[in-house]
Protein backbone atom coordinates (compact mmCIF):
# COMPACT_ATOMS: atom_id res chain seq x y z
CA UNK A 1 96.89 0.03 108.32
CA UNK A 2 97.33 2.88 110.51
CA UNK A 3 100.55 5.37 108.30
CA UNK A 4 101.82 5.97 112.38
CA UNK A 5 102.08 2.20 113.13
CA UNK A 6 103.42 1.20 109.60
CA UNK A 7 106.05 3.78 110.51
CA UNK A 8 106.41 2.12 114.24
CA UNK A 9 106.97 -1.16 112.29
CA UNK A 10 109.50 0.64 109.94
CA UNK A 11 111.52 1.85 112.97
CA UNK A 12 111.48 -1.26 114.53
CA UNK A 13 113.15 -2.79 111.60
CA UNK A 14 115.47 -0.26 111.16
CA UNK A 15 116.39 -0.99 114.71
CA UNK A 16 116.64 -5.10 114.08
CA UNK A 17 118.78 -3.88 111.06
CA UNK A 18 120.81 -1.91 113.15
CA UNK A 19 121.39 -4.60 115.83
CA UNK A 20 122.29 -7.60 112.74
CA UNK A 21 124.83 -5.21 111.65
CA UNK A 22 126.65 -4.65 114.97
CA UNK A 23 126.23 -8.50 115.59
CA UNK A 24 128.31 -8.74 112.28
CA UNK A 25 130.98 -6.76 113.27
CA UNK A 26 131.58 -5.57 109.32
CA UNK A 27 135.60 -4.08 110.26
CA UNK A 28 136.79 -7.60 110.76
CA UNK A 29 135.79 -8.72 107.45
CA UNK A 30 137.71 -8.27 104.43
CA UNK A 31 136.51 -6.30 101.46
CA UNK A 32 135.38 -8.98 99.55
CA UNK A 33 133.52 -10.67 102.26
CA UNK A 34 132.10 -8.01 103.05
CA UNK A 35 130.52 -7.12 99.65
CA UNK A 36 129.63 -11.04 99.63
CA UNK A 37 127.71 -10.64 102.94
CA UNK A 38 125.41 -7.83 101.71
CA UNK A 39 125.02 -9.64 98.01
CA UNK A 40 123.74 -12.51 100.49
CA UNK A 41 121.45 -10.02 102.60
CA UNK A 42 120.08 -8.51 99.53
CA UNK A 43 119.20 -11.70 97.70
CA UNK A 44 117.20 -12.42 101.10
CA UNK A 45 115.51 -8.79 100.45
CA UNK A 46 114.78 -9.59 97.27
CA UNK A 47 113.18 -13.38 97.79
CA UNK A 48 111.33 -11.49 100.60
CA UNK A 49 109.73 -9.10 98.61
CA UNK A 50 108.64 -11.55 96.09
CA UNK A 51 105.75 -12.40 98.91
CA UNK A 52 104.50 -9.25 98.27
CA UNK A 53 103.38 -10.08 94.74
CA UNK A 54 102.47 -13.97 95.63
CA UNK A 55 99.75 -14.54 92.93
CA UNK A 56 100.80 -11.09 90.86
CA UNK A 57 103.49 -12.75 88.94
CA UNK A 58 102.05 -12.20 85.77
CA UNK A 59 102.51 -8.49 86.43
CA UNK A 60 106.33 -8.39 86.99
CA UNK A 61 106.51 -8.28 83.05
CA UNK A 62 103.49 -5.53 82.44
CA UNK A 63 105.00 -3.14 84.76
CA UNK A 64 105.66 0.49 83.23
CA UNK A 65 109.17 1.72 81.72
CA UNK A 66 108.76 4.52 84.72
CA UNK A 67 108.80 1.93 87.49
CA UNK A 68 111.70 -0.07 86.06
CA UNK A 69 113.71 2.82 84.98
CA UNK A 70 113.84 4.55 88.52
CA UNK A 71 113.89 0.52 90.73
CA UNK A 72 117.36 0.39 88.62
CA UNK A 73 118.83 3.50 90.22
CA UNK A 74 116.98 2.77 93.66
CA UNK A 75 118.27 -0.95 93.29
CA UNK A 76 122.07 0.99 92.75
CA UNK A 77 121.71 3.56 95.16
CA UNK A 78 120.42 1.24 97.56
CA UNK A 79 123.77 -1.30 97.12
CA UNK A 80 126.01 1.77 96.88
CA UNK A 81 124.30 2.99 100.15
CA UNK A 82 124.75 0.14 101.61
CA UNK A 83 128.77 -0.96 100.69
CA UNK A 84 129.84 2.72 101.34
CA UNK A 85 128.29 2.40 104.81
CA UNK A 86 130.29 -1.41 105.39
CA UNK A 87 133.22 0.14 104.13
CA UNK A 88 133.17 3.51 105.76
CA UNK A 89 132.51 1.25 109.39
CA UNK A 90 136.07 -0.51 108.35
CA UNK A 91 137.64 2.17 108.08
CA UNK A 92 136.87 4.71 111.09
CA UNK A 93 135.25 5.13 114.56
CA UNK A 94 131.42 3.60 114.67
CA UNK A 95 130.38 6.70 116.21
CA UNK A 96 131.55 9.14 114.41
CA UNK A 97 130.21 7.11 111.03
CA UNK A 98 126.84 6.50 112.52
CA UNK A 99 126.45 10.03 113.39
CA UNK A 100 127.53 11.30 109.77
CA UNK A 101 125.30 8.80 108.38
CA UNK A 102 122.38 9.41 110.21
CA UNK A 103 122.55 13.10 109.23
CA UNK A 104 121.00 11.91 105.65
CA UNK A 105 117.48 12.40 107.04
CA UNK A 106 117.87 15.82 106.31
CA UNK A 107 118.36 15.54 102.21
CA UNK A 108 114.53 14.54 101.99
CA UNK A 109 113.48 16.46 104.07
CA UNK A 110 114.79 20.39 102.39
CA UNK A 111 114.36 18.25 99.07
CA UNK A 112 110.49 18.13 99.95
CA UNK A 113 110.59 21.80 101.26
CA UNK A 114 112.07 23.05 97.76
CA UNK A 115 110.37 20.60 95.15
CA UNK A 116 107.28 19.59 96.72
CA UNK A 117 106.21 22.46 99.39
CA UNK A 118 106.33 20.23 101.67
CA UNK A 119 105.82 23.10 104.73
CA UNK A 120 107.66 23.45 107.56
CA UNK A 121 106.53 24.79 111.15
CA UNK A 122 108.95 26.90 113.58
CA UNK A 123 108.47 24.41 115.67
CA UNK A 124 109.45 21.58 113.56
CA UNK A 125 112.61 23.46 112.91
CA UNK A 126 113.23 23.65 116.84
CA UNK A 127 112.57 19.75 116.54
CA UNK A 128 115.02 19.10 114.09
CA UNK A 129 117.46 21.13 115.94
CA UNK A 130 117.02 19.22 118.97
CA UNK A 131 116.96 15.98 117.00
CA UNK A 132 120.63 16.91 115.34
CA UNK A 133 121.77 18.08 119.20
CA UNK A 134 120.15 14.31 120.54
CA UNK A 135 122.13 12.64 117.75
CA UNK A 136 125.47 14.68 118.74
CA UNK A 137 124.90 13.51 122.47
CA UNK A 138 124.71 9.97 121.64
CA UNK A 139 126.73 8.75 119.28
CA UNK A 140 129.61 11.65 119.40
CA UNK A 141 132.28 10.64 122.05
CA UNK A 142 136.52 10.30 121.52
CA UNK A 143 137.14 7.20 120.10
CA UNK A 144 140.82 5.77 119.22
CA UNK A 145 142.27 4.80 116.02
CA UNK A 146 141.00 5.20 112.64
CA UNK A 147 141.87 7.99 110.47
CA UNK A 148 139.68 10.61 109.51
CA UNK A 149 139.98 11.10 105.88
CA UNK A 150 140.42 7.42 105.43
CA UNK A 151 137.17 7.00 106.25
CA UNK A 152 134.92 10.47 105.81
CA UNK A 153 134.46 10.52 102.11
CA UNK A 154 132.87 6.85 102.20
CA UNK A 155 130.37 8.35 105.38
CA UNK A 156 129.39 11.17 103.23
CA UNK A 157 128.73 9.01 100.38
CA UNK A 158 126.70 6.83 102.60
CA UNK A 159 124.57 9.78 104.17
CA UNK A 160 123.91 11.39 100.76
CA UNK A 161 122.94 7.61 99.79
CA UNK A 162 120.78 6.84 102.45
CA UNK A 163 119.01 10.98 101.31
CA UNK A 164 118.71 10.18 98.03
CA UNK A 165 117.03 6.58 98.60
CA UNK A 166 114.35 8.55 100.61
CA UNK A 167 113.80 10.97 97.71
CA UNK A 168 113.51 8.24 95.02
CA UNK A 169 110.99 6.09 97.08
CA UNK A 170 108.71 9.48 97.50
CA UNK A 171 109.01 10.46 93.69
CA UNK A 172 107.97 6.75 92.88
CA UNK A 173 105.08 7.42 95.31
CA UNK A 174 103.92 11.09 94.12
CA UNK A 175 104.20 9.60 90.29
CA UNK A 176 100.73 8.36 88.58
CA UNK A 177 102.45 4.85 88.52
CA UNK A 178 102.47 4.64 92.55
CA UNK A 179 99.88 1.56 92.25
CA UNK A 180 102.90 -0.11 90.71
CA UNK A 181 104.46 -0.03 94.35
CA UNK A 182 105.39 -3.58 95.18
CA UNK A 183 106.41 -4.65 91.82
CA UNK A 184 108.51 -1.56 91.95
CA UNK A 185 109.84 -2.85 95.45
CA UNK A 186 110.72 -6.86 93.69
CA UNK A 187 112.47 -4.77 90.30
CA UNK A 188 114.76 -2.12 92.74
CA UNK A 189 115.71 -4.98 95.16
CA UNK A 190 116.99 -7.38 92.26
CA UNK A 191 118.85 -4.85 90.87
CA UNK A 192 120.57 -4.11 94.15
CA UNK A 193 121.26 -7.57 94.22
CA UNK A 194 122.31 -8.12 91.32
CA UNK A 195 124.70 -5.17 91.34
CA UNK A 196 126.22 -6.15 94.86
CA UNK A 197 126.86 -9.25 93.35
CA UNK A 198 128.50 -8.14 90.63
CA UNK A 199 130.99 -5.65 92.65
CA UNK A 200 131.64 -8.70 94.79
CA UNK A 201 132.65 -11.21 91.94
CA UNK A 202 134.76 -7.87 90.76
CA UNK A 203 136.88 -7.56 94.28
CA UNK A 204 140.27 -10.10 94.11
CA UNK A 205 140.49 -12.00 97.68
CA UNK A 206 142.85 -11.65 99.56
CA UNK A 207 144.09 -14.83 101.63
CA UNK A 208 146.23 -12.05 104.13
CA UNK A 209 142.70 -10.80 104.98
CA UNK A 210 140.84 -14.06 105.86
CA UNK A 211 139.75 -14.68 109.23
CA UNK A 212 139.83 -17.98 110.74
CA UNK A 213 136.60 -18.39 111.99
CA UNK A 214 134.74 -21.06 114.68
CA UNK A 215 131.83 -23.55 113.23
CA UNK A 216 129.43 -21.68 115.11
CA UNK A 217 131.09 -18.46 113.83
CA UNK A 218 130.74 -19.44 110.53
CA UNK A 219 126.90 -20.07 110.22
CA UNK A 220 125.95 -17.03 112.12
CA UNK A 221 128.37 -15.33 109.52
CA UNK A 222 126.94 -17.23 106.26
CA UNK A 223 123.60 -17.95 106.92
CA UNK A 224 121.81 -16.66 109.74
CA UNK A 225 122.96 -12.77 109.78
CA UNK A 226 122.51 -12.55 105.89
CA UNK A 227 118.95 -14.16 106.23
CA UNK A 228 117.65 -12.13 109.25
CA UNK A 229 119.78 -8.85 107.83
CA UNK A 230 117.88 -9.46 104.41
CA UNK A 231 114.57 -10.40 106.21
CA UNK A 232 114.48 -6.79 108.04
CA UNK A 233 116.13 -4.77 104.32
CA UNK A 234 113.02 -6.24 102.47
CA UNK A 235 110.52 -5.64 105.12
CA UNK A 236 111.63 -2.53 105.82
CA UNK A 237 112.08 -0.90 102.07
CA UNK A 238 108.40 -1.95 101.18
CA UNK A 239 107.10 -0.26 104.88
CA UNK A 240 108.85 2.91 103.83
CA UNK A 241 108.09 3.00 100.29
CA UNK A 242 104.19 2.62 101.86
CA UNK A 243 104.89 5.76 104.05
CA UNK A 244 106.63 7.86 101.57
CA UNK A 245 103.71 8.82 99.95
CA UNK A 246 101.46 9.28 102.66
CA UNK A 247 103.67 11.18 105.13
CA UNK A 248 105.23 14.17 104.75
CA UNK A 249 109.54 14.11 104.99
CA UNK A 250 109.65 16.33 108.76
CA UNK A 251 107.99 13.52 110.07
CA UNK A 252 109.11 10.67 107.96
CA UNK A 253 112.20 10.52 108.42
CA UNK A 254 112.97 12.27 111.65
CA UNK A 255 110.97 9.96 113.26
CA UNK A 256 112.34 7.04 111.57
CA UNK A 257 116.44 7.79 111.96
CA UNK A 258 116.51 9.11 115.27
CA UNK A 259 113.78 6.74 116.59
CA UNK A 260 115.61 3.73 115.33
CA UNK A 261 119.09 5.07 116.73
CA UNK A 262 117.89 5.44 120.20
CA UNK A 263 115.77 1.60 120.20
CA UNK A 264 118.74 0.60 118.92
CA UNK A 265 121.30 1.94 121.65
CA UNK A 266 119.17 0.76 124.45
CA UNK A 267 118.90 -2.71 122.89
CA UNK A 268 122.83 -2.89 122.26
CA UNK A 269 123.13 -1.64 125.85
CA UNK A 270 121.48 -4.35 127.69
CA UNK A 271 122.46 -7.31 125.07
CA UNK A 272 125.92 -5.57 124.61
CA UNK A 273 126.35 -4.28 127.94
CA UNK A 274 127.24 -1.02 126.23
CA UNK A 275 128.08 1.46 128.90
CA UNK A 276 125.99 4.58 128.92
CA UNK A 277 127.11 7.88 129.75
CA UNK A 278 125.70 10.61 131.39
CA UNK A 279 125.74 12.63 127.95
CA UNK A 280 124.07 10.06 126.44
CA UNK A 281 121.56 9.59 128.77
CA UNK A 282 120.93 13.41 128.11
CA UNK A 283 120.59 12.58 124.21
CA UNK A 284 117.95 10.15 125.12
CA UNK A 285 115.57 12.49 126.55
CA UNK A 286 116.47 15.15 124.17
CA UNK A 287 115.16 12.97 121.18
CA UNK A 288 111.86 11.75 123.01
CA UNK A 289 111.41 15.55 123.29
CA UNK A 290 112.26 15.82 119.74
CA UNK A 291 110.50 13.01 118.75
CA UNK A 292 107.14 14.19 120.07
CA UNK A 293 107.66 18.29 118.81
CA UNK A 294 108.07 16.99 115.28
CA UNK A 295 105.11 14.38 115.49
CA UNK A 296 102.81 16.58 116.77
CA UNK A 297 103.26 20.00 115.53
């Protein structure tokens, strides 16, 4: 398949990922259902990947020390990503956590430039510019309540999370063990499991914090988000672990953060009715423009 419409799939995804989360609505859950919802969505990921290797189980034990070594600390970075983001949405304005978080495209992407040579154009730089100045207009506005340090150090943690899960996936990929790729994929998402679920069993619950919710609230809360939030983790973990080694990180994941943030605003807008401002509108543009300098130059 095509790397371009593997990373069109990817973005798409990311996008249905996106959307599953906001449908969630993480900040009215408590800590430890929260930590319980993404040991739930990760199981899913993990199950899911296990198509991948339909017929190949005999290989899950022959795999090399190399691949199982680094899926642990994918599998952990991928969970810690992934809590620090819930938490970190609890805690502070969505915009202003989306926007810190989305700024971890750039880790990979200077990571490739100084231990790879992964070469960058002038005008790739003026795309990345315009992608950070697109990002700024769109999810940057004045939002009330929530305070910032309360909330910051768990948006950092996310962003350097979400840099360092790109970085792992592309050393697994530029290693001589990158045939091992989707039993590499089953390993780091049962470890991520398995360590969410662990961190869950770990938080004490705490009746003040429990919701009352509706029947119908309570299946899309413990059964289909989970499944279709797991569904699109799996999916989208073995689509980018495909690209990583086949695309360099200024296109990557540029491409694959912004381009999932703006699908992902005009989806919430017309299912949402999110209002769109004039800004914003502006951003849009901006990050087609963006889009297309760093994709073709």
């Amino acid at each position: 398949m095509n790397e371009y419409l593997i990373l069109a799939l990817s973005t798409l995804l990311a996008t249905g990922k996106s959307l599953f989360c906001k449908a969630l609505g993480t900040g009215q859950y408590s800590k430890k259902e929260t930590a319980v919802l993404n040991f739930k969505a990760l199981f899913v990921a993990f199950a899911c990947s296990l198509i991948f290797v339909a017929g190949e189980f005999n290989k899950l034990f022959k795999i090399s020390t190399f691949s199982i070594v680094l899926s642990i600390f994918f599998g952990i970075s991928v969970a810690i990503t992934q809590i620090m983001q819930s938490m970190a949405m609890g805690k502070g304005p969505a915009s202003l956590v989306s926007l810190v978080y989305s700024c971890g495209f750039l880790v990979p992407i200077f990571y490739g430039l100084i231990f790879w040579n992964e070469g960058v154009s002038i005008y790739q730089w003026g795309g990345i510019a315009l992608l950070v100045i697109s990002l700024c207009l769109i999810v940057f506005k004045r939002e009330k309540g929530g305070r910032l340090f309360a909330w910051l150090p768990f948006a950092i943690l996310a962003m350097l999370g979400s840099g360092t899960n790109a970085i792992f996936q592309k050393t697994h990929q530029y290693s001589e063990f990158a045939n091992e790729l989707k039993l590499f994929l089953v390993y780091a998402l049962f470890f991520s499991s398995l360590f969410t679920g662990i961190v869950s069993l770990l938080i004490h619950k705490n009746r003040e914090e429990e919701h009352q919710l509706s029947k119908k609230q309570r299946v899309i809360k413990k059964l289909i988000v989970p499944l279709c939030l797991g569904i699109c983790v799996g999916l989208l973990n073995f689509l980018n672990l495909s690209l990583s080694g086949k695309l360099p990180s200024i296109i990557l994941f540029p491409v694959y953060n912004i381009g999932s943030m703006l699908l992902s605003s005009f989806i919430s807008a017309l299912i949402y009715k999110d209002k769109i401002t004039k800004k914003q509108c502006i951003g849009f543009v901006i990050g087609i423009v963006a889009i297309l300098i760093v994709g073709i130059f």
